[in-house]
C-alpha atoms as a PDB file:
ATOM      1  CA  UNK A   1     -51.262  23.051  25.113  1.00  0.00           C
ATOM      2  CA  UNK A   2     -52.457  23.819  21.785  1.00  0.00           C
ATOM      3  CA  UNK A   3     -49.805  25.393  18.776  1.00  0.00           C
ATOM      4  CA  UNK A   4     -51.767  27.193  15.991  1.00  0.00           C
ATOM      5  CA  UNK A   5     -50.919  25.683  12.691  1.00  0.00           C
ATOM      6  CA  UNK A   6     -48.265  27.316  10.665  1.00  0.00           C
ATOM      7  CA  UNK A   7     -46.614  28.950  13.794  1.00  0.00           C
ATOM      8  CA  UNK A   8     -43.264  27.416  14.163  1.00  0.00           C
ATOM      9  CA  UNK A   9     -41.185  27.072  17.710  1.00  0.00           C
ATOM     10  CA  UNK A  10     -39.010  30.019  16.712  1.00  0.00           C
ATOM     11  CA  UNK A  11     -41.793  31.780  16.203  1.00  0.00           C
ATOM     12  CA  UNK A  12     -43.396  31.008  19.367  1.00  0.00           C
ATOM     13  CA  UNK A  13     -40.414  31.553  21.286  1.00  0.00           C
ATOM     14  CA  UNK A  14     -39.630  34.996  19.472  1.00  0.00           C
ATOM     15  CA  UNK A  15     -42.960  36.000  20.171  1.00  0.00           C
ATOM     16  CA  UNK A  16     -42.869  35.095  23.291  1.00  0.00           C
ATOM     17  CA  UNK A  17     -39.652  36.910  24.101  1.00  0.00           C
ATOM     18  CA  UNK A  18     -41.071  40.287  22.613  1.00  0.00           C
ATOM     19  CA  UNK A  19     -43.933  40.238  25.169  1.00  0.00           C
ATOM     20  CA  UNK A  20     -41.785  39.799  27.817  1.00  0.00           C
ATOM     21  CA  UNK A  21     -39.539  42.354  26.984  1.00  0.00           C
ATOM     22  CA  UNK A  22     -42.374  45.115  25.815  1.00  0.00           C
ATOM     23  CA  UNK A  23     -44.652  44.086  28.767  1.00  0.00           C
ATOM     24  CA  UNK A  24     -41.583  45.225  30.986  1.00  0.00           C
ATOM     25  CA  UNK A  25     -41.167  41.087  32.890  1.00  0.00           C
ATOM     26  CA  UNK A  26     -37.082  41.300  31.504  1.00  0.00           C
ATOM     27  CA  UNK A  27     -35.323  43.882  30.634  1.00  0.00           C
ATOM     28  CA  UNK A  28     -33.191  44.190  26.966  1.00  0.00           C
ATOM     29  CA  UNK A  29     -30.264  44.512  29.457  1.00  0.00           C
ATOM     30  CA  UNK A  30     -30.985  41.053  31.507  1.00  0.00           C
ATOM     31  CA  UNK A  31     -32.050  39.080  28.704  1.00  0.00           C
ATOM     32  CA  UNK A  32     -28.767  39.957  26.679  1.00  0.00           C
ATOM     33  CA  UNK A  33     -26.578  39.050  29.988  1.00  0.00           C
ATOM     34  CA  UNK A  34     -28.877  35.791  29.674  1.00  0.00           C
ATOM     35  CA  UNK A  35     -28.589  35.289  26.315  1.00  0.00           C
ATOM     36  CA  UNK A  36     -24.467  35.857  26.538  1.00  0.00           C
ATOM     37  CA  UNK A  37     -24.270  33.612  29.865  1.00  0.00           C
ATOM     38  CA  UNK A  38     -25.877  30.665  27.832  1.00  0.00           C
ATOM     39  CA  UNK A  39     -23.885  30.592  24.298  1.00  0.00           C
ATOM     40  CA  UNK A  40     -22.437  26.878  24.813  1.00  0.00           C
ATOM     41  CA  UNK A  41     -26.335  25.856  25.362  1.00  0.00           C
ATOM     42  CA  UNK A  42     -27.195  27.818  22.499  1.00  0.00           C
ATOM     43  CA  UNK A  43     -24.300  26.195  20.146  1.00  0.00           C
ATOM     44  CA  UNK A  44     -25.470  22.869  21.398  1.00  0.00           C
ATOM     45  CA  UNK A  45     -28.718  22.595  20.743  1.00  0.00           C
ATOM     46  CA  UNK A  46     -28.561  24.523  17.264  1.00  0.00           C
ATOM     47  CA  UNK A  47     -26.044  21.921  16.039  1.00  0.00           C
ATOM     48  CA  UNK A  48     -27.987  19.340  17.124  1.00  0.00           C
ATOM     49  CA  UNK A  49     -30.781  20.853  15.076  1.00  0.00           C
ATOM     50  CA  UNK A  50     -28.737  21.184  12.593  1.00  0.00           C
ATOM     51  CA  UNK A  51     -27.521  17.419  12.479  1.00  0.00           C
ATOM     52  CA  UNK A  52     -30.828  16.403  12.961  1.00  0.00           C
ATOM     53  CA  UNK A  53     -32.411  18.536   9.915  1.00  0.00           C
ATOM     54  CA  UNK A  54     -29.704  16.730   7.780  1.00  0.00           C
ATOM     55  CA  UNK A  55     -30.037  13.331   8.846  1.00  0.00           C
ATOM     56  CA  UNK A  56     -33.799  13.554   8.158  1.00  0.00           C
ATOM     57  CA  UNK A  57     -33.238  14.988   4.484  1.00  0.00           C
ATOM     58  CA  UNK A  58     -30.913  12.558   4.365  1.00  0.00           C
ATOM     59  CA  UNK A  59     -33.271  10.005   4.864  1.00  0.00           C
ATOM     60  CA  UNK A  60     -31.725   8.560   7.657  1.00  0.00           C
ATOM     61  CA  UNK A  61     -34.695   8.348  10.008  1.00  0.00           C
ATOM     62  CA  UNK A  62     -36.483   6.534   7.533  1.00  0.00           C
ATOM     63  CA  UNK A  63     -34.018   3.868   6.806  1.00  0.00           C
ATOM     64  CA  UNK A  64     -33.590   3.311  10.494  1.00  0.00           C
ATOM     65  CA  UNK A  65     -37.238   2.562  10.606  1.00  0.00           C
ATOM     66  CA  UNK A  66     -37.204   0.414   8.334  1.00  0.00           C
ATOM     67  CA  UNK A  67     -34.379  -1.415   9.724  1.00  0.00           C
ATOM     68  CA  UNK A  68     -36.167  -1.673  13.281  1.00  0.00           C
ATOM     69  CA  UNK A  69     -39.758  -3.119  11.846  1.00  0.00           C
ATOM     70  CA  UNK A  70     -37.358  -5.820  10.064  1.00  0.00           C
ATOM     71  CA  UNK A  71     -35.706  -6.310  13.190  1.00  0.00           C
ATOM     72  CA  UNK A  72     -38.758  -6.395  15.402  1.00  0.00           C
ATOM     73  CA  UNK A  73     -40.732  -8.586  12.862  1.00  0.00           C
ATOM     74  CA  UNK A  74     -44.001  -6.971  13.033  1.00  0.00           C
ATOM     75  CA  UNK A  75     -43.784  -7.566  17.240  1.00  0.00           C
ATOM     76  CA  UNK A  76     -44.597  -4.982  19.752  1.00  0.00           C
ATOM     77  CA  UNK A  77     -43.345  -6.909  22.414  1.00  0.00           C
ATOM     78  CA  UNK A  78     -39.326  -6.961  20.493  1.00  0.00           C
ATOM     79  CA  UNK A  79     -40.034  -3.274  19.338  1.00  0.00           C
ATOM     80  CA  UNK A  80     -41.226  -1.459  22.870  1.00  0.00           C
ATOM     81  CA  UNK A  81     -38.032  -3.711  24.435  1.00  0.00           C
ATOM     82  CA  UNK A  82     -35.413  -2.668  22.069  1.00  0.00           C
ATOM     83  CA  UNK A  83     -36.757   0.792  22.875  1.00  0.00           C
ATOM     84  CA  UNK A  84     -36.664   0.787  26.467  1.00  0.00           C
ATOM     85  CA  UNK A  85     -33.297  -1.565  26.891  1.00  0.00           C
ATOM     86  CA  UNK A  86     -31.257   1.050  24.438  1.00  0.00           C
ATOM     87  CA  UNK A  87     -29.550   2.724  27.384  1.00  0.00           C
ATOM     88  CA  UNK A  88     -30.012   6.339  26.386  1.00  0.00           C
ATOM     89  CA  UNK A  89     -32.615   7.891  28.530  1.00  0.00           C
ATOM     90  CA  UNK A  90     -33.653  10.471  25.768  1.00  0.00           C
ATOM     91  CA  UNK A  91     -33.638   7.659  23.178  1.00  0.00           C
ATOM     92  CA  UNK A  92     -37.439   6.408  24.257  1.00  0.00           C
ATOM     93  CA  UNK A  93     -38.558  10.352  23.655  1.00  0.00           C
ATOM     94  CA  UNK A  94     -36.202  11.539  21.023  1.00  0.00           C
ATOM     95  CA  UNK A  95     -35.759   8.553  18.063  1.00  0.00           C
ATOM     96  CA  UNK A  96     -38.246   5.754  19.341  1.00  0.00           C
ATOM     97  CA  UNK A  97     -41.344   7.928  19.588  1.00  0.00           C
ATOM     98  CA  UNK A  98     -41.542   8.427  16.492  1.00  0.00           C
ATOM     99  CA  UNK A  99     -40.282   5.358  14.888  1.00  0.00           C
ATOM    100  CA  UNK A 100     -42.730   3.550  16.804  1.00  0.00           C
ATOM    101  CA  UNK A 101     -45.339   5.921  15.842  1.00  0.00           C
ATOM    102  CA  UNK A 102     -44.043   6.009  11.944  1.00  0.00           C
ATOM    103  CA  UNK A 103     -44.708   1.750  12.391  1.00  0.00           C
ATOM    104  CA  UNK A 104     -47.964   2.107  13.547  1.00  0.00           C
ATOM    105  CA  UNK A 105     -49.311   4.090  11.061  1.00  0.00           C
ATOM    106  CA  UNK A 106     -47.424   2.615   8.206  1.00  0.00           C
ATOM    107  CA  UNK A 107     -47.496  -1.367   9.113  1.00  0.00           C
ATOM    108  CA  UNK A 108     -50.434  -1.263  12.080  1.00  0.00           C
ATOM    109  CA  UNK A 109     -47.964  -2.383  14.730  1.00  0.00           C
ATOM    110  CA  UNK A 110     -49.706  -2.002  18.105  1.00  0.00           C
ATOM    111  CA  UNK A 111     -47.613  -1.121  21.283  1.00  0.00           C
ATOM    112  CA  UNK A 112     -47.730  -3.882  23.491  1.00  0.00           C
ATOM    113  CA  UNK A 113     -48.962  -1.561  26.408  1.00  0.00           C
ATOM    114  CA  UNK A 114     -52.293  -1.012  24.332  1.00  0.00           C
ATOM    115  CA  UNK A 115     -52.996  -4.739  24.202  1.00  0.00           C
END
């Protein structure tokens, strides 16, 4: 799947949501019971957003990268097994991705599945 540059995921998803609604797949009535039946979800997510958007301005992200190339020592091998061994399941998706892919292209570490 392909996203158009300068369209955001709220866009998308408002966009999307229009259609659906103007080409007659949901009506206003059903998505708003949706939409009502699903607040916690909503709440979740959006403060996870939230916390997320403020750790990065922070500069948290960044100082935990730096942290994990020190700790890994310029080794894929430490790097991809403190990823996989941190017992989260949405930790290999969510933070390693892209510290791993913040290493590569700053320092040139290589995953060790690619050697």
């Amino acid at each position: 799947m392909a996203r158009p540059r300068r369209v955001t995921e709220a866009i998308a998803a408002a966009s999307g949501a229009i259609l659906m609604l103007l080409g007659g797949y949901v009506g206003l009535g059903e998505a708003l019971t949706l939409v009502r039946g699903q607040w916690n979800v909503y709440g979740f997510f959006l403060g996870l957003m939230m916390t997320s958007a403020l750790a990065d301005q922070a500069g948290v992200f960044e100082v935990l990268t730096h942290q994990v190339a020190r700790w890994a020592r310029e080794s894929a091998l430490r790097l991809d097994s403190g990823r996989l061994c941190s017992g989260d399941a949405a930790a290999p998706v969510s933070l390693a991705f892209p510290v791993c892919l913040y290493l590569h292209c700053r320092y040139g570490v290589i995953s060790s599945a690619s050697q």
